[in-house]
C-alpha atoms as a PDB file:
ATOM      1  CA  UNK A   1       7.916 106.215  44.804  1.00  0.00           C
ATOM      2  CA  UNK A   2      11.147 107.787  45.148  1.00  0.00           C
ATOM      3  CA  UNK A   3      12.430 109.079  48.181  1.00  0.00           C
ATOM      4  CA  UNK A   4      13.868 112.240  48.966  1.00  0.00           C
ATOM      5  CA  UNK A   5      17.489 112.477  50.386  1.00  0.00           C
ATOM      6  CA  UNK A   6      17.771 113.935  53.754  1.00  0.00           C
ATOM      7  CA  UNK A   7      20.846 116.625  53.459  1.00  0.00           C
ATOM      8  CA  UNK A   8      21.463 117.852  57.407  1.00  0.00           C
ATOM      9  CA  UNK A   9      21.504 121.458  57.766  1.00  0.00           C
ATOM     10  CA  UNK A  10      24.888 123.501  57.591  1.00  0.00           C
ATOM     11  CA  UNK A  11      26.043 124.267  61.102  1.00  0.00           C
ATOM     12  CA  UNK A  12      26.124 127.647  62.790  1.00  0.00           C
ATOM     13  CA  UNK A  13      29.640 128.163  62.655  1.00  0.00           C
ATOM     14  CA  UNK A  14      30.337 127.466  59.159  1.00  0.00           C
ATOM     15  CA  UNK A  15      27.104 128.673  57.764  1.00  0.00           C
ATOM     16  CA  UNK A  16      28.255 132.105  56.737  1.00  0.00           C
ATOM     17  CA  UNK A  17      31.341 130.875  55.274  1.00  0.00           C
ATOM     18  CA  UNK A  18      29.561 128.306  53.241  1.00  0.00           C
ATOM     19  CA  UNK A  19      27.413 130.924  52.190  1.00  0.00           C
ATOM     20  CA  UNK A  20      29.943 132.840  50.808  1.00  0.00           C
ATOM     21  CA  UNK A  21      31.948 130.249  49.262  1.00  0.00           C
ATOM     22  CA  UNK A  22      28.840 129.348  47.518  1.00  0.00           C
ATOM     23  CA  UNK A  23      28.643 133.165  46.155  1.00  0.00           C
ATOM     24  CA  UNK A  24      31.621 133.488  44.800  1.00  0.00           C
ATOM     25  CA  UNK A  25      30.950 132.190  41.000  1.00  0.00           C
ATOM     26  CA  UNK A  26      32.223 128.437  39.921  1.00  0.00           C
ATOM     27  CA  UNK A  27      32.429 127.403  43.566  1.00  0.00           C
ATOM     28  CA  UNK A  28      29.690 124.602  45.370  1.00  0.00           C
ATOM     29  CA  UNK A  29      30.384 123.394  48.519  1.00  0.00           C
ATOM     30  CA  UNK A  30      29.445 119.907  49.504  1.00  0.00           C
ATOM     31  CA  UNK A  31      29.890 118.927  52.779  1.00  0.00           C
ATOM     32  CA  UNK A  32      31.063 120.756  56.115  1.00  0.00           C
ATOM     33  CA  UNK A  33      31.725 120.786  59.929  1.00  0.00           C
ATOM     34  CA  UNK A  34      31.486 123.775  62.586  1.00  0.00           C
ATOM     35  CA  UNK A  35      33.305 120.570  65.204  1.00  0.00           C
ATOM     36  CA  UNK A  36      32.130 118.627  67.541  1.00  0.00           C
ATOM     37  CA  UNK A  37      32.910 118.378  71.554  1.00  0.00           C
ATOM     38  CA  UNK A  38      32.225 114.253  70.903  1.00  0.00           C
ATOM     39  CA  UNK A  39      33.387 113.289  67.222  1.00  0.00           C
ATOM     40  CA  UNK A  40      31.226 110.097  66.620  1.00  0.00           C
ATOM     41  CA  UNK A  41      32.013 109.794  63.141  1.00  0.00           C
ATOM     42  CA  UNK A  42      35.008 110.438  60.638  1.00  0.00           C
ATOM     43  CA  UNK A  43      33.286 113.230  58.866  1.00  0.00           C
ATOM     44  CA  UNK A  44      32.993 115.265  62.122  1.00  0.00           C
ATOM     45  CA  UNK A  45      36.462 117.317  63.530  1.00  0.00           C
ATOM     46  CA  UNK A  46      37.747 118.196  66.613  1.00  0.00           C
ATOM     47  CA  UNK A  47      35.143 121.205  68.575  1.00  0.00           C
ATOM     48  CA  UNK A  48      38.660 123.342  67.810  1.00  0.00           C
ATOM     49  CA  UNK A  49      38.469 122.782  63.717  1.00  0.00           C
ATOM     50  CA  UNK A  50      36.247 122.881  61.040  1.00  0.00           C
ATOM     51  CA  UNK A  51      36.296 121.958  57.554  1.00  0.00           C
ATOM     52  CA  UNK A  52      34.169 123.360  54.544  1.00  0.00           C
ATOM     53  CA  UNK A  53      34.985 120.962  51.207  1.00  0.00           C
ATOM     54  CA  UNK A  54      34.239 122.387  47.642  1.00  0.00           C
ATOM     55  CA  UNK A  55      34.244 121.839  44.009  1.00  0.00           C
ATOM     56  CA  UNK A  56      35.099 124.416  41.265  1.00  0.00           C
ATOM     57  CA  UNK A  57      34.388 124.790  38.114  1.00  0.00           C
ATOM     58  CA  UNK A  58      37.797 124.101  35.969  1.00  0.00           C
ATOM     59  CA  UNK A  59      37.121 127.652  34.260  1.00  0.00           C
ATOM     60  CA  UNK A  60      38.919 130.575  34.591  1.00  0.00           C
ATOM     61  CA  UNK A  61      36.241 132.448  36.702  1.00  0.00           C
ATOM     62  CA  UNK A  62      36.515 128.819  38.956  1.00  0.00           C
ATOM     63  CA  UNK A  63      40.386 129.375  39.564  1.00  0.00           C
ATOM     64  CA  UNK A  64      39.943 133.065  40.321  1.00  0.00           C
ATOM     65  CA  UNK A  65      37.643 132.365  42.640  1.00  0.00           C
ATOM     66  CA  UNK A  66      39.604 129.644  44.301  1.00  0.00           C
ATOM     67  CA  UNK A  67      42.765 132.384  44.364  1.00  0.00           C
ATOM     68  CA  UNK A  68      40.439 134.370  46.512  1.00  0.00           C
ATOM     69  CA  UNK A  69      39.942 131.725  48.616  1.00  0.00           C
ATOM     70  CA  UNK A  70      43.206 130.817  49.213  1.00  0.00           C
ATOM     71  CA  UNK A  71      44.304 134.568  49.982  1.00  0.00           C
ATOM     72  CA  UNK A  72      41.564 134.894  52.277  1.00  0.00           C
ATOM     73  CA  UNK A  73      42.879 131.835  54.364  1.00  0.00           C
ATOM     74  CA  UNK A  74      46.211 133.107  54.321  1.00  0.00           C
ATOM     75  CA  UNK A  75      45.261 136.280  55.406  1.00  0.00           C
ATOM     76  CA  UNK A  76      43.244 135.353  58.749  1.00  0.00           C
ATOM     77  CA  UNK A  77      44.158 133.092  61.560  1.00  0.00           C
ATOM     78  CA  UNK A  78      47.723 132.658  59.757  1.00  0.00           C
ATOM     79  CA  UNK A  79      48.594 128.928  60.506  1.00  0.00           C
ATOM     80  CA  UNK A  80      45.854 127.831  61.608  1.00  0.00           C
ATOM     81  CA  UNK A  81      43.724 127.648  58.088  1.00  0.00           C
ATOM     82  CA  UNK A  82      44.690 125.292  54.995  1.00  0.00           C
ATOM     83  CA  UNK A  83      43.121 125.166  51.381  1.00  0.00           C
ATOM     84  CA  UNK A  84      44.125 122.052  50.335  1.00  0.00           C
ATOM     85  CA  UNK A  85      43.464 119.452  47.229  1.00  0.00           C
ATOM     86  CA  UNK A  86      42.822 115.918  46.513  1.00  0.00           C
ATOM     87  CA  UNK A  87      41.680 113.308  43.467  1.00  0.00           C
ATOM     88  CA  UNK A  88      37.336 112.818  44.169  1.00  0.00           C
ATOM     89  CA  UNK A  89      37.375 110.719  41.066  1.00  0.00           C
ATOM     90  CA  UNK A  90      39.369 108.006  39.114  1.00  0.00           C
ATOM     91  CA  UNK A  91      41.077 110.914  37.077  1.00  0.00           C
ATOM     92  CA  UNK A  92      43.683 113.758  36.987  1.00  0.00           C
ATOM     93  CA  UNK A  93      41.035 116.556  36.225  1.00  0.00           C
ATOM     94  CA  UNK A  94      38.629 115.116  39.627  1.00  0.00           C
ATOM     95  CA  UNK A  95      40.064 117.938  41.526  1.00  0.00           C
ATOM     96  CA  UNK A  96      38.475 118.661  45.213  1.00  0.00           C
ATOM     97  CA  UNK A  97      38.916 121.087  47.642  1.00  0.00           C
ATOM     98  CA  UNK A  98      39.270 121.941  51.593  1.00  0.00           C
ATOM     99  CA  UNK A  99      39.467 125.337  53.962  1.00  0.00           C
ATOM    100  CA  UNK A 100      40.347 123.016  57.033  1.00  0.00           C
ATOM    101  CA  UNK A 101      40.616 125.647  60.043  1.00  0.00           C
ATOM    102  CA  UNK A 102      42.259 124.057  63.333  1.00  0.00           C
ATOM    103  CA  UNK A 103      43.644 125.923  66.863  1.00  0.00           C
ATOM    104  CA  UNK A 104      39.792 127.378  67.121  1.00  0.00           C
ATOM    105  CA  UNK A 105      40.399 129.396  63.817  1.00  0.00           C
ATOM    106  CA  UNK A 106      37.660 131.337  63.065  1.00  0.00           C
ATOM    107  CA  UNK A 107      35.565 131.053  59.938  1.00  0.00           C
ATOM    108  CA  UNK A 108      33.604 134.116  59.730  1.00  0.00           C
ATOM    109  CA  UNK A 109      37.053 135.866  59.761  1.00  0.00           C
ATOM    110  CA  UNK A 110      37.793 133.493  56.076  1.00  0.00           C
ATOM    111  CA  UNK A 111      34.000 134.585  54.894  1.00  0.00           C
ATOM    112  CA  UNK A 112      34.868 138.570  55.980  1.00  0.00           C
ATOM    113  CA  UNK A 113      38.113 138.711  54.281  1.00  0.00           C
ATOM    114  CA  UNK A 114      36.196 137.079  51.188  1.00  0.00           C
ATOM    115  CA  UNK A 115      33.499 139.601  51.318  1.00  0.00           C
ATOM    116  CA  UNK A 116      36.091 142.413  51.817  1.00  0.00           C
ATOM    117  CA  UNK A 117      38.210 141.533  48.521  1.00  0.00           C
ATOM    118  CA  UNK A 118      35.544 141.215  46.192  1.00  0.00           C
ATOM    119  CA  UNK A 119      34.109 144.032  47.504  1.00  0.00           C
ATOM    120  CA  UNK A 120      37.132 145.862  47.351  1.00  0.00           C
ATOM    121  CA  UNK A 121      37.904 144.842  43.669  1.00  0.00           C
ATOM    122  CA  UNK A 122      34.052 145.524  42.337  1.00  0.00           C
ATOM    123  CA  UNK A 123      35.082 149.125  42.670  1.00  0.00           C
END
């Protein structure tokens, strides 16, 4: 019999963003973390970080939508967010991404801004 993965649940402070990321079309986040007062483990971050990893599609409506992303960051807690990149795979085209928040950014305020630009340009 096979057995089901256990996947832990999102945590409260990164659960709307994660939602939202997950909206926006050609994005899927994968893993997350709202911090921890204790890190016990290397996935876990400092209680004054977070970090919300993601994979896009390599489409055009997967680039836009990682554009948003990126302006979003850039656009609350300037600084203090990052969107970065980095190889998940043996090749070139493995392409990974991170919205790593530190200095007690806020990640609602990513999620808002988000919500408020494709809002904004539905119109």
């Amino acid at each position: 019999m096979a057995r089901a993965k256990l996947i832990p649940p999102i945590e409260r402070r990164v659960q709307f963003l994660c939602d939202v990321l997950n909206a926006l079309p050609g994005v899927t986040t994968f893993s997350s973390c709202g911090g921890h007062k204790h890190p016990k483990i290397v996935s876990q971050c400092k209680e004054s970080e977070f970090f919300v990893a993601f994979d896009i599609e390599p489409l055009r409506v997967g680039w836009k939508s990682l554009g948003i992303i990126t302006w979003a960051s850039h656009q609350t807690s300037a600084g203090q967010v990052d969107v970065s990149a980095w190889l998940s795979g043996d090749e070139p085209d493995t392409l990974s991404f991170e919205i790593k928040g530190k200095r007690w950014a806020d990640p609602d305020e990513i999620a808002a801004a988000i919500c408020e630009y494709v809002s904004f340009t539905k119109e």
